[in-house]
PDB file of N, CA and C in Angstrom:
ATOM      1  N   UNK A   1      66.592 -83.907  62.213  1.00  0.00           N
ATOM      2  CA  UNK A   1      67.814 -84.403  62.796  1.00  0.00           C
ATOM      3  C   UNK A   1      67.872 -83.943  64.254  1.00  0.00           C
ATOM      4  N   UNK A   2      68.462 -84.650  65.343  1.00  0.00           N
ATOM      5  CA  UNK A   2      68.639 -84.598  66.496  1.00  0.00           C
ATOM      6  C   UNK A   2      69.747 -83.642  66.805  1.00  0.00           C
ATOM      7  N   UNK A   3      69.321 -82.767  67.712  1.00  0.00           N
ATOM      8  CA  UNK A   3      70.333 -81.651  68.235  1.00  0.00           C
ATOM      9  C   UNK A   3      70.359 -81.807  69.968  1.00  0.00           C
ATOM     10  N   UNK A   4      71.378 -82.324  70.081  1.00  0.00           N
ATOM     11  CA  UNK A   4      71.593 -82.415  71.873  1.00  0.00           C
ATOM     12  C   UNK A   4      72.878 -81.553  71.996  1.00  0.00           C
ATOM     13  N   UNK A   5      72.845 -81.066  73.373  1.00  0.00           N
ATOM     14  CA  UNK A   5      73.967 -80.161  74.040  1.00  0.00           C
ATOM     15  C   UNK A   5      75.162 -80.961  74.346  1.00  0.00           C
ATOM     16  N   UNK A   6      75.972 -79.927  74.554  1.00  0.00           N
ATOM     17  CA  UNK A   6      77.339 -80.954  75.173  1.00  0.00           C
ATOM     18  C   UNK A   6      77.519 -81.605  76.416  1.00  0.00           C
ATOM     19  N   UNK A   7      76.541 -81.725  76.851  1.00  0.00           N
ATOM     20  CA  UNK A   7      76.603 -82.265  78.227  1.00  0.00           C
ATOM     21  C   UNK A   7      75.903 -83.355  78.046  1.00  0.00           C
ATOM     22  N   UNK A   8      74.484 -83.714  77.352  1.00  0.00           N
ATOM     23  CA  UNK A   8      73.887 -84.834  77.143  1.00  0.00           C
ATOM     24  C   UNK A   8      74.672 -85.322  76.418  1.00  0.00           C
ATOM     25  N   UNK A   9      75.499 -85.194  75.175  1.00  0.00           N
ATOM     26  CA  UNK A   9      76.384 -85.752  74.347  1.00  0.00           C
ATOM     27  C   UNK A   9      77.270 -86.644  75.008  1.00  0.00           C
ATOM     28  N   UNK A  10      77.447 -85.917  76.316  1.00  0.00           N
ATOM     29  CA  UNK A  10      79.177 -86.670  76.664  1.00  0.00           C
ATOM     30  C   UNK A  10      78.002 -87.791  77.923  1.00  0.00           C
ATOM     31  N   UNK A  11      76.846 -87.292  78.186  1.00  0.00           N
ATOM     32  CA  UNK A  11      76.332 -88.557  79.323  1.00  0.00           C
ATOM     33  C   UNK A  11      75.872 -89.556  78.860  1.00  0.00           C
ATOM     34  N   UNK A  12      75.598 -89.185  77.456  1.00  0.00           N
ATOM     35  CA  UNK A  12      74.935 -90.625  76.689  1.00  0.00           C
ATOM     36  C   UNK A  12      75.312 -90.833  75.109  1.00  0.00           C
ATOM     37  N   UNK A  13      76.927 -90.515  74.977  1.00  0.00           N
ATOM     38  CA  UNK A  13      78.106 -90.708  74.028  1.00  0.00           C
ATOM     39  C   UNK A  13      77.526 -91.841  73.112  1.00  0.00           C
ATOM     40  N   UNK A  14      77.924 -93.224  74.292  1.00  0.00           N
ATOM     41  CA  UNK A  14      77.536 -94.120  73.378  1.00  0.00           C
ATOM     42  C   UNK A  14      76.517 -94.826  72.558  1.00  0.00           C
ATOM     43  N   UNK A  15      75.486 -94.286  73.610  1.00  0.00           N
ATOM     44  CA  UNK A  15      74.097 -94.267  73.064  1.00  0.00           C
ATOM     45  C   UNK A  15      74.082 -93.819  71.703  1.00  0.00           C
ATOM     46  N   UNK A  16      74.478 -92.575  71.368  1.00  0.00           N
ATOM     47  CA  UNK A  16      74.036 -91.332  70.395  1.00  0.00           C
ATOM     48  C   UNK A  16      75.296 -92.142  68.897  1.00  0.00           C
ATOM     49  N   UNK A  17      76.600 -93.027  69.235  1.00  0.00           N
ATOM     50  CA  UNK A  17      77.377 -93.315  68.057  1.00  0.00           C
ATOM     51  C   UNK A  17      76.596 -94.034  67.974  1.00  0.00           C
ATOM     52  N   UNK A  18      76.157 -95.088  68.835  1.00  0.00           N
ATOM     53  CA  UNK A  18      75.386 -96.369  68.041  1.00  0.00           C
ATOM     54  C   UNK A  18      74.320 -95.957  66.796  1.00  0.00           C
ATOM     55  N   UNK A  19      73.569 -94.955  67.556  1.00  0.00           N
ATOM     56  CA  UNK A  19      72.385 -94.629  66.704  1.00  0.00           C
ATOM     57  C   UNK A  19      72.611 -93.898  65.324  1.00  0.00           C
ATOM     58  N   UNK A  20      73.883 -92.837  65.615  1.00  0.00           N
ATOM     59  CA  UNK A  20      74.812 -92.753  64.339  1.00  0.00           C
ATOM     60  C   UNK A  20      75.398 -93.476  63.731  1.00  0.00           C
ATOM     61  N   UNK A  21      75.547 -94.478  64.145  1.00  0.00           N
ATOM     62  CA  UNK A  21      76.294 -95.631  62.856  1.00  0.00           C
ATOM     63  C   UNK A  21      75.047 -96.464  62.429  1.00  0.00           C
ATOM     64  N   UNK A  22      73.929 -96.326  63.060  1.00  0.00           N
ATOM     65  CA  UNK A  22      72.552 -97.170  62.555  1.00  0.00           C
ATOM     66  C   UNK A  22      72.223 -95.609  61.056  1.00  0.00           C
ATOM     67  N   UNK A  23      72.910 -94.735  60.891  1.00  0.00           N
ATOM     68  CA  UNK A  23      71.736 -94.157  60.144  1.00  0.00           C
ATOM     69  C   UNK A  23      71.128 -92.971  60.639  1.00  0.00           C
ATOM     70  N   UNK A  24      71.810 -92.675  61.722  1.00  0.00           N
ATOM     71  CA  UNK A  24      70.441 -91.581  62.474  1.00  0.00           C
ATOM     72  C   UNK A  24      71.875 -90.388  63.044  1.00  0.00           C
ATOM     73  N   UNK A  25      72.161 -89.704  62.015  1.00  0.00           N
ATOM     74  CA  UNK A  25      72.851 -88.655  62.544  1.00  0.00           C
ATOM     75  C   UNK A  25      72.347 -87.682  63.727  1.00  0.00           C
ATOM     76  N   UNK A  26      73.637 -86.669  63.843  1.00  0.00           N
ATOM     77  CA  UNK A  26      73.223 -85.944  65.202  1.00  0.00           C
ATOM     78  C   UNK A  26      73.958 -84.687  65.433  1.00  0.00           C
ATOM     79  N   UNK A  27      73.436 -83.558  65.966  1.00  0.00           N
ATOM     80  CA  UNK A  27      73.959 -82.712  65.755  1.00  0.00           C
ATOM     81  C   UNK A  27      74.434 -82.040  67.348  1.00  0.00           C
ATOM     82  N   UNK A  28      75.868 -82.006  67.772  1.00  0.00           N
ATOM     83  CA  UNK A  28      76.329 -81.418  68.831  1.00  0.00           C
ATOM     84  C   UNK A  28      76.081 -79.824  68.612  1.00  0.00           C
ATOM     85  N   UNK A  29      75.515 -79.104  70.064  1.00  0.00           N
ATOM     86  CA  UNK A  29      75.457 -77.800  70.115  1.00  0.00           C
ATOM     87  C   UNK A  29      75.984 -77.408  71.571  1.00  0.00           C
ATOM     88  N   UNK A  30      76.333 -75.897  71.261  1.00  0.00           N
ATOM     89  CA  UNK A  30      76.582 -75.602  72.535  1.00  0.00           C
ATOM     90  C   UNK A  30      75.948 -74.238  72.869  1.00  0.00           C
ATOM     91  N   UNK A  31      75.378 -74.006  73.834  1.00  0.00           N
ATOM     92  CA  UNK A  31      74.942 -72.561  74.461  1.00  0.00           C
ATOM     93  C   UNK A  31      73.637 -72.635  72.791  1.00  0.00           C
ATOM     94  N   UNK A  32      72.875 -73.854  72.388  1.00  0.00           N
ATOM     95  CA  UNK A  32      72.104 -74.041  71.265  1.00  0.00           C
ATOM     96  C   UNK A  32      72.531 -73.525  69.809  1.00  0.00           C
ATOM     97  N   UNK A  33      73.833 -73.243  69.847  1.00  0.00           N
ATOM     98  CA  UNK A  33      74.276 -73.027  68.317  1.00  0.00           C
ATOM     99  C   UNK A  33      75.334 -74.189  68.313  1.00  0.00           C
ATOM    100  N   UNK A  34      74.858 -75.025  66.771  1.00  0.00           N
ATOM    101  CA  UNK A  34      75.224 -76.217  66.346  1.00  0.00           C
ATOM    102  C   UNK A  34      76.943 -76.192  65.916  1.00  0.00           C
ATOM    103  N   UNK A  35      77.778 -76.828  66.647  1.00  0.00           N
ATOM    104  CA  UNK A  35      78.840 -77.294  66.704  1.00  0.00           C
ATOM    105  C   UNK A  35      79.553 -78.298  65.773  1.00  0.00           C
ATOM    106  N   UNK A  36      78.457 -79.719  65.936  1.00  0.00           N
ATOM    107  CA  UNK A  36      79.199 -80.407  65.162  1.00  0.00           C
ATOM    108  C   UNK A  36      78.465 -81.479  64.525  1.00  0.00           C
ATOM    109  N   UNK A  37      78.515 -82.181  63.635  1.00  0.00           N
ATOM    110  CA  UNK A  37      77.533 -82.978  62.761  1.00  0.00           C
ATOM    111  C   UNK A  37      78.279 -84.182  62.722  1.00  0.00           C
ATOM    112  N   UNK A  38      77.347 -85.463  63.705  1.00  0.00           N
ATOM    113  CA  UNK A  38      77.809 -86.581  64.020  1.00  0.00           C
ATOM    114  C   UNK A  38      77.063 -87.703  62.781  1.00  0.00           C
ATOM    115  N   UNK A  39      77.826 -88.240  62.284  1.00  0.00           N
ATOM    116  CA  UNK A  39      77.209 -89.421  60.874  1.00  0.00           C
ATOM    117  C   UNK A  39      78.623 -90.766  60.491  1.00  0.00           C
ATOM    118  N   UNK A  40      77.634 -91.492  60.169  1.00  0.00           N
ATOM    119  CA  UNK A  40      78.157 -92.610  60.307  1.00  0.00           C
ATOM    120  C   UNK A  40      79.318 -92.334  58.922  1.00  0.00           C
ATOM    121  N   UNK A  41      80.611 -93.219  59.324  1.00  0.00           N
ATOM    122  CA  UNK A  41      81.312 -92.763  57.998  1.00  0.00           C
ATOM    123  C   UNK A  41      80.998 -93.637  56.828  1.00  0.00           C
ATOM    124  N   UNK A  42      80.412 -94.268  56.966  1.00  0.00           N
ATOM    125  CA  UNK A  42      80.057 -95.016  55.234  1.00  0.00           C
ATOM    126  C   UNK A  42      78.670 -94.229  54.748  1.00  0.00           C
ATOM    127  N   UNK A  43      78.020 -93.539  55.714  1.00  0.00           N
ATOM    128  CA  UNK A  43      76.894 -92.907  55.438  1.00  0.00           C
ATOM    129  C   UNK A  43      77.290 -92.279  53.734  1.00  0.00           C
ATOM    130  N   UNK A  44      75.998 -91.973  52.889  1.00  0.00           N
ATOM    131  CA  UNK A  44      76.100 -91.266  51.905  1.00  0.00           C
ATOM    132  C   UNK A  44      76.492 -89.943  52.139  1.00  0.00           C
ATOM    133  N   UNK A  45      77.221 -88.603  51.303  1.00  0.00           N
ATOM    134  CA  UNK A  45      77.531 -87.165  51.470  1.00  0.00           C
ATOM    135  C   UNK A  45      78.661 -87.091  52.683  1.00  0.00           C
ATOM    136  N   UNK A  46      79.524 -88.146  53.003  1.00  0.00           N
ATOM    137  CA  UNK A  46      80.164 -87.702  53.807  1.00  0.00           C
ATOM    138  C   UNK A  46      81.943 -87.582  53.158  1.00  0.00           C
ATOM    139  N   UNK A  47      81.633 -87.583  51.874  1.00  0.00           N
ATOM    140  CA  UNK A  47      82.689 -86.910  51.164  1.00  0.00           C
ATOM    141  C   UNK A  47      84.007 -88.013  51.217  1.00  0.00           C
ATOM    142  N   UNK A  48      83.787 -89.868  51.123  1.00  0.00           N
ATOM    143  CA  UNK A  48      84.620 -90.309  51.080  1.00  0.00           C
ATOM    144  C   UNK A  48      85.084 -90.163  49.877  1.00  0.00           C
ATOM    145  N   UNK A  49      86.157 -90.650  49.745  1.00  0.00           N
ATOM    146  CA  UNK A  49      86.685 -90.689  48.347  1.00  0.00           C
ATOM    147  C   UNK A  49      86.988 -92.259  47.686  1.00  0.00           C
ATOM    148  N   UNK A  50      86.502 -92.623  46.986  1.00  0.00           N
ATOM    149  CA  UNK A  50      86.394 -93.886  45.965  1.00  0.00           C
ATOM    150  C   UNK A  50      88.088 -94.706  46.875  1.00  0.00           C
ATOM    151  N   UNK A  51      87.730 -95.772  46.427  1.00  0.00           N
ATOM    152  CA  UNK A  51      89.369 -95.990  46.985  1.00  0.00           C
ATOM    153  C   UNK A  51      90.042 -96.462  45.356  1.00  0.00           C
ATOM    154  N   UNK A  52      91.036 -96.049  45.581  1.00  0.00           N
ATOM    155  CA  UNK A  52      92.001 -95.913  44.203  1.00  0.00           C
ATOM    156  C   UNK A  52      92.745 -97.395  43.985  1.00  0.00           C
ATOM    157  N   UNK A  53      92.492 -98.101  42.883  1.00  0.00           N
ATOM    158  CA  UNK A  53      92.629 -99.249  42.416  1.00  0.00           C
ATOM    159  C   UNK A  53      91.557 -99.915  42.535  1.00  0.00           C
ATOM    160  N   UNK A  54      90.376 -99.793  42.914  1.00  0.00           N
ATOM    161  CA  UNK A  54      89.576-100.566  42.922  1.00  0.00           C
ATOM    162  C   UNK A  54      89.201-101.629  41.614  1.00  0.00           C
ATOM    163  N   UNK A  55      89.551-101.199  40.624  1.00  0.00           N
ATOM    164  CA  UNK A  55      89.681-101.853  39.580  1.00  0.00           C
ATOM    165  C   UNK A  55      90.415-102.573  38.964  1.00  0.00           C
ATOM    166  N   UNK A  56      91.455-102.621  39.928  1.00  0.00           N
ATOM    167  CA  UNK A  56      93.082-103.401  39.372  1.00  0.00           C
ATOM    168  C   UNK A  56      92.843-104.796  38.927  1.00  0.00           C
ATOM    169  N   UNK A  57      93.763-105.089  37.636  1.00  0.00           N
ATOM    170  CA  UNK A  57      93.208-106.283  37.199  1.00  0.00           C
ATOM    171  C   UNK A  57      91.989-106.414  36.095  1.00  0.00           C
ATOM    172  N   UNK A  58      91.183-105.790  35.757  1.00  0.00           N
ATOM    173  CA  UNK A  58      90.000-105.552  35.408  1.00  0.00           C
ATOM    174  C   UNK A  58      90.170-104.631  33.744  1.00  0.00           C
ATOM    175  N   UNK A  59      91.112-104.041  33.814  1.00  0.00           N
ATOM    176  CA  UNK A  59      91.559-102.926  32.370  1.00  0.00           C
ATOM    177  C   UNK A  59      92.508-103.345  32.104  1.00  0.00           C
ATOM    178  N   UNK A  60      93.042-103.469  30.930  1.00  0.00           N
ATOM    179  CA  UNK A  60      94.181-103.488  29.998  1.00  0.00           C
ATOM    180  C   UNK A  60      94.164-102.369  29.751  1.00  0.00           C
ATOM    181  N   UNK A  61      95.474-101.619  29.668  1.00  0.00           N
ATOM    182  CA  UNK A  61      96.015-100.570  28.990  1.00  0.00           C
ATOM    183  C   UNK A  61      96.977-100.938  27.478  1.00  0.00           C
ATOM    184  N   UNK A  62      97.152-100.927  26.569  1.00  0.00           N
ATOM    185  CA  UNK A  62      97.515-101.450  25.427  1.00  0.00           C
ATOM    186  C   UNK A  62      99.050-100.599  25.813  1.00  0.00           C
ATOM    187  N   UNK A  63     100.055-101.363  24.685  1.00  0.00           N
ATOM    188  CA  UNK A  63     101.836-100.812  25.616  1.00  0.00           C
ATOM    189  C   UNK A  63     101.726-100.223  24.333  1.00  0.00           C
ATOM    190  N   UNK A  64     101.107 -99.492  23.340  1.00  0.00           N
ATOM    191  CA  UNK A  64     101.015 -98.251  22.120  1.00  0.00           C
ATOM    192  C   UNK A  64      99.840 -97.502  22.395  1.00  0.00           C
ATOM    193  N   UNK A  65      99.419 -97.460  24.038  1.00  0.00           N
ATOM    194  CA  UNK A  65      98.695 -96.584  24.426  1.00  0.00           C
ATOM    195  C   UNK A  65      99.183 -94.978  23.986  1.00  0.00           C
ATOM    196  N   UNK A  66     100.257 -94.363  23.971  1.00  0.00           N
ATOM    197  CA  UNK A  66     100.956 -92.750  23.925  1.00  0.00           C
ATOM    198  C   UNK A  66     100.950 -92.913  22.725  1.00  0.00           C
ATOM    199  N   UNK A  67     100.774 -93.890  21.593  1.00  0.00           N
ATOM    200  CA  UNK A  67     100.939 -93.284  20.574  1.00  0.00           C
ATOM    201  C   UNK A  67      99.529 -93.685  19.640  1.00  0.00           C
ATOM    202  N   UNK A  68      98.494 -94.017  20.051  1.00  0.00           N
ATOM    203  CA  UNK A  68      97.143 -94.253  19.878  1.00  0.00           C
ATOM    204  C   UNK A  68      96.807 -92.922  18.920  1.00  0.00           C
ATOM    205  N   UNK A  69      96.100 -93.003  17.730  1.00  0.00           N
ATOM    206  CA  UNK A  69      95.593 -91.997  17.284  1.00  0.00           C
ATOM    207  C   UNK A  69      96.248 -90.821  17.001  1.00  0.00           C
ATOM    208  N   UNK A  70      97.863 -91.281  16.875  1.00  0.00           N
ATOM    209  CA  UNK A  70      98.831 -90.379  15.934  1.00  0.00           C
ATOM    210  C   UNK A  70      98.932 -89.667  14.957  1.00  0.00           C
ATOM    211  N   UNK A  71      98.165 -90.635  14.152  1.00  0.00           N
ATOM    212  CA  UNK A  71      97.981 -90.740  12.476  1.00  0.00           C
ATOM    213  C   UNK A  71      96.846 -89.385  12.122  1.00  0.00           C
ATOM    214  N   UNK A  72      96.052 -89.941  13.376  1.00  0.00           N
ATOM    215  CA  UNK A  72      94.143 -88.715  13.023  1.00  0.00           C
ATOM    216  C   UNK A  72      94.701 -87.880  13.728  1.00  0.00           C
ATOM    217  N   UNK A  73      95.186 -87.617  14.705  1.00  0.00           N
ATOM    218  CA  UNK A  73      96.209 -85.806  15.335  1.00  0.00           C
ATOM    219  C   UNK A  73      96.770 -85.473  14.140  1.00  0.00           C
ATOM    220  N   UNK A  74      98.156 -86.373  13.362  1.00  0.00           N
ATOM    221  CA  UNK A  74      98.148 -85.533  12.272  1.00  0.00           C
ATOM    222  C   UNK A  74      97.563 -85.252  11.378  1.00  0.00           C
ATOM    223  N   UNK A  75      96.548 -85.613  10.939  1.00  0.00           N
ATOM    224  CA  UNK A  75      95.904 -85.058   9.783  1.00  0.00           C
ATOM    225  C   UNK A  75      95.063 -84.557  10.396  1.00  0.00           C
ATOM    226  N   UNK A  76      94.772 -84.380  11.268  1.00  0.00           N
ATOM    227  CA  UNK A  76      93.618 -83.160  11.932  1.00  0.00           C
ATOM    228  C   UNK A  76      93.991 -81.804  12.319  1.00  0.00           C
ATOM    229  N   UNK A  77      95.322 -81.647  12.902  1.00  0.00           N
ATOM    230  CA  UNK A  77      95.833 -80.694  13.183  1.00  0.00           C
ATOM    231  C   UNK A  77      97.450 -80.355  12.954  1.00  0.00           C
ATOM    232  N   UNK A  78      97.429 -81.056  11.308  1.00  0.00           N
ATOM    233  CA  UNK A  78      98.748 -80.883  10.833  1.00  0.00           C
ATOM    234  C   UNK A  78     100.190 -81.261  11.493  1.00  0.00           C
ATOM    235  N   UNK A  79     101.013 -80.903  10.895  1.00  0.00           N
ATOM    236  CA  UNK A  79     102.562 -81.192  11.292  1.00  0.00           C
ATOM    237  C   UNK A  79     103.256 -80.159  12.348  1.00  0.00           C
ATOM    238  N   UNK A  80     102.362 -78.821  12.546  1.00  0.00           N
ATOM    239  CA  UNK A  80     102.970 -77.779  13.333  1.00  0.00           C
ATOM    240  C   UNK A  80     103.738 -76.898  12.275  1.00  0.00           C
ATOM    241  N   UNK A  81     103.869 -76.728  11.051  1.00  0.00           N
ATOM    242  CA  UNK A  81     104.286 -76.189  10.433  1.00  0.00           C
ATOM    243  C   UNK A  81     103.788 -75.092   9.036  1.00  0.00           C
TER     244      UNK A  81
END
């Protein structure tokens, strides 16, 4: 992976996102200890999170979902008494 200083970073910025959004991360340093880790955001490991509903439409939930498997709770683990 590519490690440039903060000064080449900021003279050839746009150069260095393009090539980060192609795939080719990059690592900002300063005085040569690494600062900051430039990657494209759809890249893999960059810790998005799923987007929520993606499935909407797609599952039925049954409307005696809470009481599903009542019958085998009680006889599996009694009345509480």
């Amino acid at each position: 992976m590519r490690t440039v200083n903060i000064h080449e970073a900021k003279t050839h910025l746009s150069r260095l996102l393009e090539r980060a959004a192609a795939g080719e991360p990059f690592v900002i340093a300063k005085a040569g200890k690494p600062l900051v880790k430039v990657v494209a955001l759809d890249a893999p490991g960059t810790g998005q999170a799923k987007r929520i509903g993606f499935m909407a439409g797609q599952i039925a939930v049954p409307d005696d979902f809470d009481r599903m498997g009542g019958a085998e709770i009680e006889r599996v683990f009694g009345d509480g008494q």
